[in-house]
Protein backbone atom coordinates (compact mmCIF):
# COMPACT_ATOMS: atom_id res chain seq x y z
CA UNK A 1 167.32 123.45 247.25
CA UNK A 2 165.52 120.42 248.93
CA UNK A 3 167.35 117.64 250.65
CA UNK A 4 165.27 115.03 251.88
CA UNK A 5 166.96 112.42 254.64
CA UNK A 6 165.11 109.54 253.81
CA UNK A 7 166.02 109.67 249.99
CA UNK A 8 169.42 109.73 251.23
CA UNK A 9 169.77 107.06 253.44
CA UNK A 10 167.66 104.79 250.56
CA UNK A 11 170.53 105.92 247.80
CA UNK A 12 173.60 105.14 250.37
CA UNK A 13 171.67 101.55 250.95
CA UNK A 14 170.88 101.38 247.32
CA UNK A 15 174.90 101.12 246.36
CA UNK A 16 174.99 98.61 249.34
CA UNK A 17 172.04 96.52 247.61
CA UNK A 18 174.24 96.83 244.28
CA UNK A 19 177.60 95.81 245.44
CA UNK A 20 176.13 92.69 247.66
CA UNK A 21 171.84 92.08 245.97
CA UNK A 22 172.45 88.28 247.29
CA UNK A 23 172.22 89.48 250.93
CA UNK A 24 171.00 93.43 251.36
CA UNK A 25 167.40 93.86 249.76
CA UNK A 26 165.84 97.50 250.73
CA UNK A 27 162.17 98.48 250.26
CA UNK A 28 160.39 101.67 250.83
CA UNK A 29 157.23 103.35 251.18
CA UNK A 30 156.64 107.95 250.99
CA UNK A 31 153.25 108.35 252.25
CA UNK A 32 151.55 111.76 250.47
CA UNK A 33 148.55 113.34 251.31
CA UNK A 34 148.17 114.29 247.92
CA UNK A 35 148.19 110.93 246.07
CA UNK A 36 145.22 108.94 247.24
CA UNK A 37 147.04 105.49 246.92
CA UNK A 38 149.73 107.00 248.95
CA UNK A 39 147.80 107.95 251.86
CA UNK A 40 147.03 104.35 252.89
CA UNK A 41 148.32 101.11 254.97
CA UNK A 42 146.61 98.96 252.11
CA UNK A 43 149.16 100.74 249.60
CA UNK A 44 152.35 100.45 251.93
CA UNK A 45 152.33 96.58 252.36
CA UNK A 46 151.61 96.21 248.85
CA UNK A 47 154.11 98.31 247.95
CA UNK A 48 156.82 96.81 250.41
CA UNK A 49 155.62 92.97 249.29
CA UNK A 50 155.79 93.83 245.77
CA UNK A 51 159.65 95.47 245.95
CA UNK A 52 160.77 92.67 248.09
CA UNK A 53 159.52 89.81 245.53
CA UNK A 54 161.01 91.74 242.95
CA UNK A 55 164.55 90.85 244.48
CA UNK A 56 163.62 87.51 244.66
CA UNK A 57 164.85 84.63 242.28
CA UNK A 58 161.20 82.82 242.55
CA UNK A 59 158.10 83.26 244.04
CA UNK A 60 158.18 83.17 248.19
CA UNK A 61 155.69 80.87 249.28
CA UNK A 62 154.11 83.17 251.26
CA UNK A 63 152.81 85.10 248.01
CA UNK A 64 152.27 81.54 246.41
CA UNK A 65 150.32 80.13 249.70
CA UNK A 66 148.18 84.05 249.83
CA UNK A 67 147.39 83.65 245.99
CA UNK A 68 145.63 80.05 246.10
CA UNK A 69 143.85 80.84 249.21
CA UNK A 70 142.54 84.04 247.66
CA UNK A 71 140.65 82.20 244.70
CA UNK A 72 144.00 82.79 242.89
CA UNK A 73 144.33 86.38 243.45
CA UNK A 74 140.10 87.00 243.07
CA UNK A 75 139.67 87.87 246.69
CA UNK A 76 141.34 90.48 248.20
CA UNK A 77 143.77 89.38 251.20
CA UNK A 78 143.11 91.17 254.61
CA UNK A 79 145.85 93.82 255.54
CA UNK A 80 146.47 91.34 258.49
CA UNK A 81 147.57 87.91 255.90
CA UNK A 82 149.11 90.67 253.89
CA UNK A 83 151.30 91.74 256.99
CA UNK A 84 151.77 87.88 257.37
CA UNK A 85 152.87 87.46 254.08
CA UNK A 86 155.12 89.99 254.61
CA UNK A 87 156.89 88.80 257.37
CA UNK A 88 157.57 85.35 255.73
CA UNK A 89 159.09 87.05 253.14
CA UNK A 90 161.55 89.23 254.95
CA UNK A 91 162.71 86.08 257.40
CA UNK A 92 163.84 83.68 253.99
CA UNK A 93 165.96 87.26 253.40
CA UNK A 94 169.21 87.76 255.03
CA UNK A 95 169.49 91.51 255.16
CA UNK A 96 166.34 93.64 254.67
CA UNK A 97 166.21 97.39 255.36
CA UNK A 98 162.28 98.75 255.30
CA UNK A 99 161.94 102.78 254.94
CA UNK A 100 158.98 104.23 255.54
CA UNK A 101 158.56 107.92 254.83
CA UNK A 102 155.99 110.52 256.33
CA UNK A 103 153.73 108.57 258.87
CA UNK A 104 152.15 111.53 259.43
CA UNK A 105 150.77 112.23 255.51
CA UNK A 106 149.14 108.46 256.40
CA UNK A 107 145.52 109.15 256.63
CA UNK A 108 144.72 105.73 258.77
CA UNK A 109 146.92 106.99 261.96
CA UNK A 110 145.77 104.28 264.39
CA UNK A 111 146.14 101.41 261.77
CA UNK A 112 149.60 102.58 260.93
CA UNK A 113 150.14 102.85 264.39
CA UNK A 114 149.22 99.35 265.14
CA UNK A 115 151.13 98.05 261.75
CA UNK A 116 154.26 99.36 263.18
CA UNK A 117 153.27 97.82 266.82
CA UNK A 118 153.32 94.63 265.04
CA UNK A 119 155.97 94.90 262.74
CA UNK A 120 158.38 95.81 266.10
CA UNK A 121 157.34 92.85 267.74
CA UNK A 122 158.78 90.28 265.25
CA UNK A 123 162.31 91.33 266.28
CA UNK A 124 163.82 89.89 263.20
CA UNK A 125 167.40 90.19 263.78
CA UNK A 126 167.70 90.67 259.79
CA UNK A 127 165.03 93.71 259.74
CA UNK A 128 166.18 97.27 260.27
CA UNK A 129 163.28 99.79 259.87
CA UNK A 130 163.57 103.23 259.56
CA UNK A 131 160.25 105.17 260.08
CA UNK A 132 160.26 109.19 259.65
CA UNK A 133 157.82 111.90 259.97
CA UNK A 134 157.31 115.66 261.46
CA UNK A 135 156.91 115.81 264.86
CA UNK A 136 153.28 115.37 266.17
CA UNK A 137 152.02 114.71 269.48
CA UNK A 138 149.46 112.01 268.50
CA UNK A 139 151.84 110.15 266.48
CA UNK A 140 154.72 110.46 268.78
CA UNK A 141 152.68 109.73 272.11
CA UNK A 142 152.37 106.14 270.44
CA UNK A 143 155.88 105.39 268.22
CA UNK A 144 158.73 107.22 270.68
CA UNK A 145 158.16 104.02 272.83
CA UNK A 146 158.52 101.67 270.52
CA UNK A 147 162.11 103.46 268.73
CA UNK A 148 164.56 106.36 269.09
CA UNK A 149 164.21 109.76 268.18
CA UNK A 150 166.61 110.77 265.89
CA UNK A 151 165.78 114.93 265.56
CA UNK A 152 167.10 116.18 261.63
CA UNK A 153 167.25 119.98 262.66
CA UNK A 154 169.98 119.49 264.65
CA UNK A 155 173.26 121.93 264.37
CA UNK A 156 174.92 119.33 262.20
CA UNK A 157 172.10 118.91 259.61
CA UNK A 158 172.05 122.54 259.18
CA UNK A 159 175.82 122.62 258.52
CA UNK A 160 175.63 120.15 256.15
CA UNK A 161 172.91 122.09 254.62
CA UNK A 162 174.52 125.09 254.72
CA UNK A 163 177.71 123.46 252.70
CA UNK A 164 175.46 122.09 250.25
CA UNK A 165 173.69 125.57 249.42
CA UNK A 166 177.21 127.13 249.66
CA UNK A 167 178.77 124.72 246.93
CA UNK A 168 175.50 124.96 245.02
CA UNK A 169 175.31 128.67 244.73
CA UNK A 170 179.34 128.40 244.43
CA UNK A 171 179.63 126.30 241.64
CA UNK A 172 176.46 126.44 239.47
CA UNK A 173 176.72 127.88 236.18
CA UNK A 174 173.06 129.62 236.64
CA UNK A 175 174.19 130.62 240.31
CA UNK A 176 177.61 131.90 240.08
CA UNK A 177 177.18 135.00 238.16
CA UNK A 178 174.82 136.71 240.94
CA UNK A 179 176.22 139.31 243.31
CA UNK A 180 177.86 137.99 246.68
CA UNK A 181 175.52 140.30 248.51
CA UNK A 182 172.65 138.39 245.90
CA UNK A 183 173.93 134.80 247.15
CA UNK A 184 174.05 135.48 250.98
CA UNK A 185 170.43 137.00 250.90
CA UNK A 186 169.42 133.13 248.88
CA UNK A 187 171.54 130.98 251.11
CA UNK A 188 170.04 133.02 254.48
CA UNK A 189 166.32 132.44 253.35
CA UNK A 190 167.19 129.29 252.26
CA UNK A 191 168.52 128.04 255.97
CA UNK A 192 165.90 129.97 257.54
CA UNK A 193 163.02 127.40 255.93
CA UNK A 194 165.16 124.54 256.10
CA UNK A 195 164.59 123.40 259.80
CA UNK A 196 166.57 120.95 259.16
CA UNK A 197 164.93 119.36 256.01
């Protein structure tokens, strides 16, 4: 059983995004070690530009103004007009909620570090950013500054995940027929690994 916080929070914003897509518009980013275009800040702004034109009607001039001053999309923008670009975009949005999962699968620490530096200091009342990774010192030396610490392996996340292993192995058709003895011994391995995830 894996239950991942950030996937989540993006579903619960998700219905928000579908009962009101004129004023909440979400994007999000999972950094992975193992996919080389996920490892990068190159691939996150894309990635965030890219989902938050999708939600709009036309293009944002930002995009259109980057395109023609890149030989029409020949030259590569630098990660800084990208961040730029970016911006723009979320301040002609009313409501826009930025996740970004697993800063520390990022393999370009201090220019993520510095991205989210920047990105802080726009203090657009209509950005809320939620950034999540395992704790490490060198990563949370620079970020616990700039946000608050919200720690997942607290007694409450493990209840929850305890209920949700309990009314798995309860109610599963696969699950249901194995010995009660058979079901502890999963769900106690199970919330011994967890640590909250």
């Amino acid at each position: 059983v894996t239950l991942d916080p950030s996937s989540t929070i993006i579903q619960d914003i998700e219905v928000d995004c579908r009962l009101d897509s004129e004023s909440v518009t979400l994007a999000y980013f999972y950094f992975d070690f193992r996919d080389f275009g996920k490892q990068g800040c190159l691939g996150l702004i894309l990635c965030l530009i890219d989902q938050l034109a999708s939600c709009c009607l036309e293009m944002p001039a930002a995009l259109d103004q980057l395109y023609a001053t890149h030989r029409n999309g020949l030259r590569r923008p630098t990660l800084d007009k990208l961040l730029m670009a970016l911006k723009e975009m979320i301040f002609i949005l009313p409501c826009v909620y930025i996740i970004i999962d697993a800063l520390d699968e990022c393999s370009e620490r201090n220019t993520l570090v510095n991205l989210i530096k920047e990105i802080t200091k726009w203090k657009l009342d209509n950005l809320h950013v939620l950034f999540t990774s395992r704790k490490e010192e060198s990563l949370n030396a620079h970020l616990l500054p700039l946000s608050v610490e919200v720690n997942l392996e607290s007694s409450l996340v493990n209840r929850d995940i305890a209920f949700h292993i309990h009314t798995a192995l309860q109610n599963d058709s696969d699950f249901i027929k194995w010995t009660p003895f058979l079901q502890k011994e999963i769900k106690d391995s199970l919330m011994k690994d967890a640590h909250g995830m």
